[in-house]
C-alpha atoms as a PDB file:
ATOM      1  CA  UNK A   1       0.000   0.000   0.000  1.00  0.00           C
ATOM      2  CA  UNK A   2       1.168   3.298  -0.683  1.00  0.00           C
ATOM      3  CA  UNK A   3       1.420   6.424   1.985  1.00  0.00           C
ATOM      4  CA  UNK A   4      -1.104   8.313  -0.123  1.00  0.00           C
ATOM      5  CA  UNK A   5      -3.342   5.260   0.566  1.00  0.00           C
ATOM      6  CA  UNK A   6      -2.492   4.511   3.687  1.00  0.00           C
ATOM      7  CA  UNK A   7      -3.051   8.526   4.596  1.00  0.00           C
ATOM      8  CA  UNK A   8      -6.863   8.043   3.441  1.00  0.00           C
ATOM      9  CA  UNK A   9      -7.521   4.986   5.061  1.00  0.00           C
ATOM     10  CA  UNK A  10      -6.064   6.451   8.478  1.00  0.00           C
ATOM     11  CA  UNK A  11      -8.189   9.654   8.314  1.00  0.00           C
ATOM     12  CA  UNK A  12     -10.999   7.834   7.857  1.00  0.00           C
ATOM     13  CA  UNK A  13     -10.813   5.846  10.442  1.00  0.00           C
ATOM     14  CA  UNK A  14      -9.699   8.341  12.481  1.00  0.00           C
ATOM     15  CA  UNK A  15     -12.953  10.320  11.921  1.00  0.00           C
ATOM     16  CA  UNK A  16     -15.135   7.155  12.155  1.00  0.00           C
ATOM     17  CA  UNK A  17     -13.285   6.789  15.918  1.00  0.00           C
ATOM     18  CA  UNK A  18     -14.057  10.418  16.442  1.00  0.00           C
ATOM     19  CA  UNK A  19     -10.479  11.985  16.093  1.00  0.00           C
ATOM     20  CA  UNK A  20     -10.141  15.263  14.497  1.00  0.00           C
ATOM     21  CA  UNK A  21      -6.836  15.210  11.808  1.00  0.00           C
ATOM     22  CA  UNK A  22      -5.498  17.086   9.553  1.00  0.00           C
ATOM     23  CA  UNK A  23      -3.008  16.755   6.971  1.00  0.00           C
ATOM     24  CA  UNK A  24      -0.059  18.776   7.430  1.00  0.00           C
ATOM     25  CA  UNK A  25       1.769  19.597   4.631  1.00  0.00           C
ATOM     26  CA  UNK A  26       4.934  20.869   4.544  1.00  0.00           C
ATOM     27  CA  UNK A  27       7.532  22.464   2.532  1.00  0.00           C
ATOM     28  CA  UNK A  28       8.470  25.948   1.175  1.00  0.00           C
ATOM     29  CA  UNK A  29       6.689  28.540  -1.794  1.00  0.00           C
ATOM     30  CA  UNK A  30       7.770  30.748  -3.645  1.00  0.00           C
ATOM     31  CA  UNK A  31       6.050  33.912  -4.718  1.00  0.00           C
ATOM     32  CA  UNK A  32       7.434  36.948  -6.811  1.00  0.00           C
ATOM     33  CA  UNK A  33       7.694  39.953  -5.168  1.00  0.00           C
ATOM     34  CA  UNK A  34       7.353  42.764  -7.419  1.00  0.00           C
ATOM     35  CA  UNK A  35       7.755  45.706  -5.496  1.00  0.00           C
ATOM     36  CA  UNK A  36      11.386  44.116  -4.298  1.00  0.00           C
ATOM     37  CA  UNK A  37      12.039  42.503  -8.074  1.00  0.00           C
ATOM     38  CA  UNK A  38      12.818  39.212  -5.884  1.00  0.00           C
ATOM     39  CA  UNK A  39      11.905  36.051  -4.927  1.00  0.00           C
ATOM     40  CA  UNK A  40       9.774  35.514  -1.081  1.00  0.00           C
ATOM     41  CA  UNK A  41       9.995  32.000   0.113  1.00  0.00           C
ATOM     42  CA  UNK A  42       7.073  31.215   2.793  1.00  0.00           C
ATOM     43  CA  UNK A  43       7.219  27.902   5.019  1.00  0.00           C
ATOM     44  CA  UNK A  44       4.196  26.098   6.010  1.00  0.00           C
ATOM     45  CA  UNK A  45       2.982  23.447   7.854  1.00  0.00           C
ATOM     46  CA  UNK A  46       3.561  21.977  11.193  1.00  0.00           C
ATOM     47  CA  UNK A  47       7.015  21.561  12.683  1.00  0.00           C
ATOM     48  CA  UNK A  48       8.763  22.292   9.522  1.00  0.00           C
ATOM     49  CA  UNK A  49      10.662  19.678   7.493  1.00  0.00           C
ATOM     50  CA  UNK A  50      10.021  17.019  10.633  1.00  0.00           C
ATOM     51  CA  UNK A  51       6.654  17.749  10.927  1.00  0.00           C
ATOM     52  CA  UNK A  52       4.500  14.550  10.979  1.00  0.00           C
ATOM     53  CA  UNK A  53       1.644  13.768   8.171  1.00  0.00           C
ATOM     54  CA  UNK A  54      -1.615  13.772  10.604  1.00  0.00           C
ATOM     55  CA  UNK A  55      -1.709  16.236  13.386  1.00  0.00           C
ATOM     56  CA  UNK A  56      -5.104  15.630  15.732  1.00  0.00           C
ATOM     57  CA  UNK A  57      -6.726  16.357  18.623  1.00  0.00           C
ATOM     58  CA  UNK A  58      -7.185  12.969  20.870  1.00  0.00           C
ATOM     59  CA  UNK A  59     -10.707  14.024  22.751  1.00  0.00           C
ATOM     60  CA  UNK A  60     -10.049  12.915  26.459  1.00  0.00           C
ATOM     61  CA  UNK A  61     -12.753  11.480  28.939  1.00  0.00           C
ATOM     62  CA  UNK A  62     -12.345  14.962  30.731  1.00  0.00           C
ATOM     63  CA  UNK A  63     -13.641  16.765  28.010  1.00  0.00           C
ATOM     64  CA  UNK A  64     -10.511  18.411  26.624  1.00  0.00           C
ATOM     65  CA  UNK A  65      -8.511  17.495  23.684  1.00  0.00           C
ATOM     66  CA  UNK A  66      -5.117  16.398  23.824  1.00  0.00           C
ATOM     67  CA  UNK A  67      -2.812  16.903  20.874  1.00  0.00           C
ATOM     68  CA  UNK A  68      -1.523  14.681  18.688  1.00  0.00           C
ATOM     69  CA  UNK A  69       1.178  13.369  15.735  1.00  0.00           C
ATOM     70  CA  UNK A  70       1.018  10.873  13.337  1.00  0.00           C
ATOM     71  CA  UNK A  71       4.108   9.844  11.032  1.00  0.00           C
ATOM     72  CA  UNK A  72       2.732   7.381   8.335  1.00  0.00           C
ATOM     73  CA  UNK A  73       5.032   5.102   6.829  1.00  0.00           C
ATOM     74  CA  UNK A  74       4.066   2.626   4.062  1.00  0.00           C
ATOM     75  CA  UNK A  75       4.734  -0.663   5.105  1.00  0.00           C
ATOM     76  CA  UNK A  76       8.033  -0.801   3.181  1.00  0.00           C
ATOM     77  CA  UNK A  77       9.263   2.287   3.109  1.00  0.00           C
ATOM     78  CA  UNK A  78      12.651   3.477   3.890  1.00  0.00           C
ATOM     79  CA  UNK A  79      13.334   7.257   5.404  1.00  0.00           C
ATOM     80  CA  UNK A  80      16.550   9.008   4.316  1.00  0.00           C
ATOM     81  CA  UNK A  81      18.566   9.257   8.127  1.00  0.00           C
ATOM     82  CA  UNK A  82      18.880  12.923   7.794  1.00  0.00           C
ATOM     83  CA  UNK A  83      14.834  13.287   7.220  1.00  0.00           C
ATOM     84  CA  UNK A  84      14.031  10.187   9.516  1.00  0.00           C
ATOM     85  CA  UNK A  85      16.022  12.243  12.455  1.00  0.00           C
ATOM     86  CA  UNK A  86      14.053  15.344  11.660  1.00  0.00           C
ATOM     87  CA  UNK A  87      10.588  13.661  12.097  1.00  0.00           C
ATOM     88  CA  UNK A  88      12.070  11.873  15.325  1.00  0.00           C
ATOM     89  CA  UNK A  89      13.127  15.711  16.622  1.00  0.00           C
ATOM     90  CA  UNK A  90       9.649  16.575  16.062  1.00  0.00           C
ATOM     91  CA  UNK A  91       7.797  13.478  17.863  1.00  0.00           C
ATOM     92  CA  UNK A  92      10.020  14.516  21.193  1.00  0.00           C
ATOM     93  CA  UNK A  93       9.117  18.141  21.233  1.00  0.00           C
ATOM     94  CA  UNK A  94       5.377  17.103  20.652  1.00  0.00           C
ATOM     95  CA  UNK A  95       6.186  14.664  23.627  1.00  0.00           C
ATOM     96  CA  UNK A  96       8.465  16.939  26.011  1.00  0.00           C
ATOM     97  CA  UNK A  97       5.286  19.264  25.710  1.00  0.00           C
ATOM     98  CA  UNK A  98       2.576  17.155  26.618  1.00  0.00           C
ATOM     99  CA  UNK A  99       1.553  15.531  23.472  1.00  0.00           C
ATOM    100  CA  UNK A 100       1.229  12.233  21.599  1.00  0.00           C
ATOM    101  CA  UNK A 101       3.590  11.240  18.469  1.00  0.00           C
ATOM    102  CA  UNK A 102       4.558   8.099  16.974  1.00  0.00           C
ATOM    103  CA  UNK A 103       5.041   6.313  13.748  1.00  0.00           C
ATOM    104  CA  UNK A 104       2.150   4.392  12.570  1.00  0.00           C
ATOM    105  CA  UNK A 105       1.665   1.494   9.240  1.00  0.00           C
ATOM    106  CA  UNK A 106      -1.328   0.188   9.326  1.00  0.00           C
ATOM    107  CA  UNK A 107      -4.760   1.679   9.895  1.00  0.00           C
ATOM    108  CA  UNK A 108      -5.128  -0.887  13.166  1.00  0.00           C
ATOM    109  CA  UNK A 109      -1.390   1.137  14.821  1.00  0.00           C
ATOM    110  CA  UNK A 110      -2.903   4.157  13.918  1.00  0.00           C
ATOM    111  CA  UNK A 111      -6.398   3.277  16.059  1.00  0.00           C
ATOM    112  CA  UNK A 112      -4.326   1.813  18.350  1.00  0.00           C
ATOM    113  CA  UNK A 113      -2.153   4.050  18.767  1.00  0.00           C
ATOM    114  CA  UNK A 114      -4.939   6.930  19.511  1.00  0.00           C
ATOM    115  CA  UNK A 115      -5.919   4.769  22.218  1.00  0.00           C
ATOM    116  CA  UNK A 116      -2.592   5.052  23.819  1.00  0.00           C
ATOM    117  CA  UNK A 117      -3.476   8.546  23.887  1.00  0.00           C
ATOM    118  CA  UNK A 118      -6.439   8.692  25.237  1.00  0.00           C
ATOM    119  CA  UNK A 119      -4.974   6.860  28.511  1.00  0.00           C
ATOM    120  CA  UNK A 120      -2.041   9.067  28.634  1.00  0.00           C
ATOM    121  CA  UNK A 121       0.760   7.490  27.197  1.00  0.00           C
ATOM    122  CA  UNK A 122       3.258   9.762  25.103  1.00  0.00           C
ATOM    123  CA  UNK A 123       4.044   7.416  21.854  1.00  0.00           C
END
């Protein structure tokens, strides 16, 4: 199965288990800036080149929502280290404030892996 797949599949069953995501994209644009006669680059996304695919908010029994990070990984796919230790920086700050982050490849990790969350664990 392929990430893009594997994305859909995940949000969906994300929403059918009542999770708020979102896809975070990330990367840089450019736009032409006339008034300079130069290039402006703008960043988005989440957490910049480490930022995960699925960002969410875990609902909690007390009401509140906790936050949370999903890196999706086809089942046989291989990260570049210099990318893979990015996206590991970003699942400890998410963690070291609070917040849930792992790696998921499968649509049954990724449900299980929100119900971690909900009982407090950190990945």
């Amino acid at each position: 199965m392929k990430e893009s797949a594997l994305q859909k599949a995940v949000r969906l069953a994300l929403s059918g288990a009542g999770i708020v995501a979102f896809r975070n994209n990330v990367g840089t644009a450019e736009f032409w800036n006339e008034g300079r006669d130069d290039v402006d680059r703008v960043a988005y996304g989440i957490g910049g080149p480490g930022g995960s695919d699925l960002i969410m908010l875990v609902p909690l029994p007390s009401g509140i929502a906790r936050f949370g990070a999903l890196e999706l990984k086809a089942p046989r796919a291989r990260t570049k280290p210099a990318r893979a230790a990015l996206q590991e920086q970003f699942r400890r700050l998410v963690r070291g404030a609070g917040g849930f982050a792992c790696v998921v490849r499968t649509v049954e990790e990724a449900l299980a892996a929100v119900a971690r969350a909900r009982e407090g664990a950190s990945e």
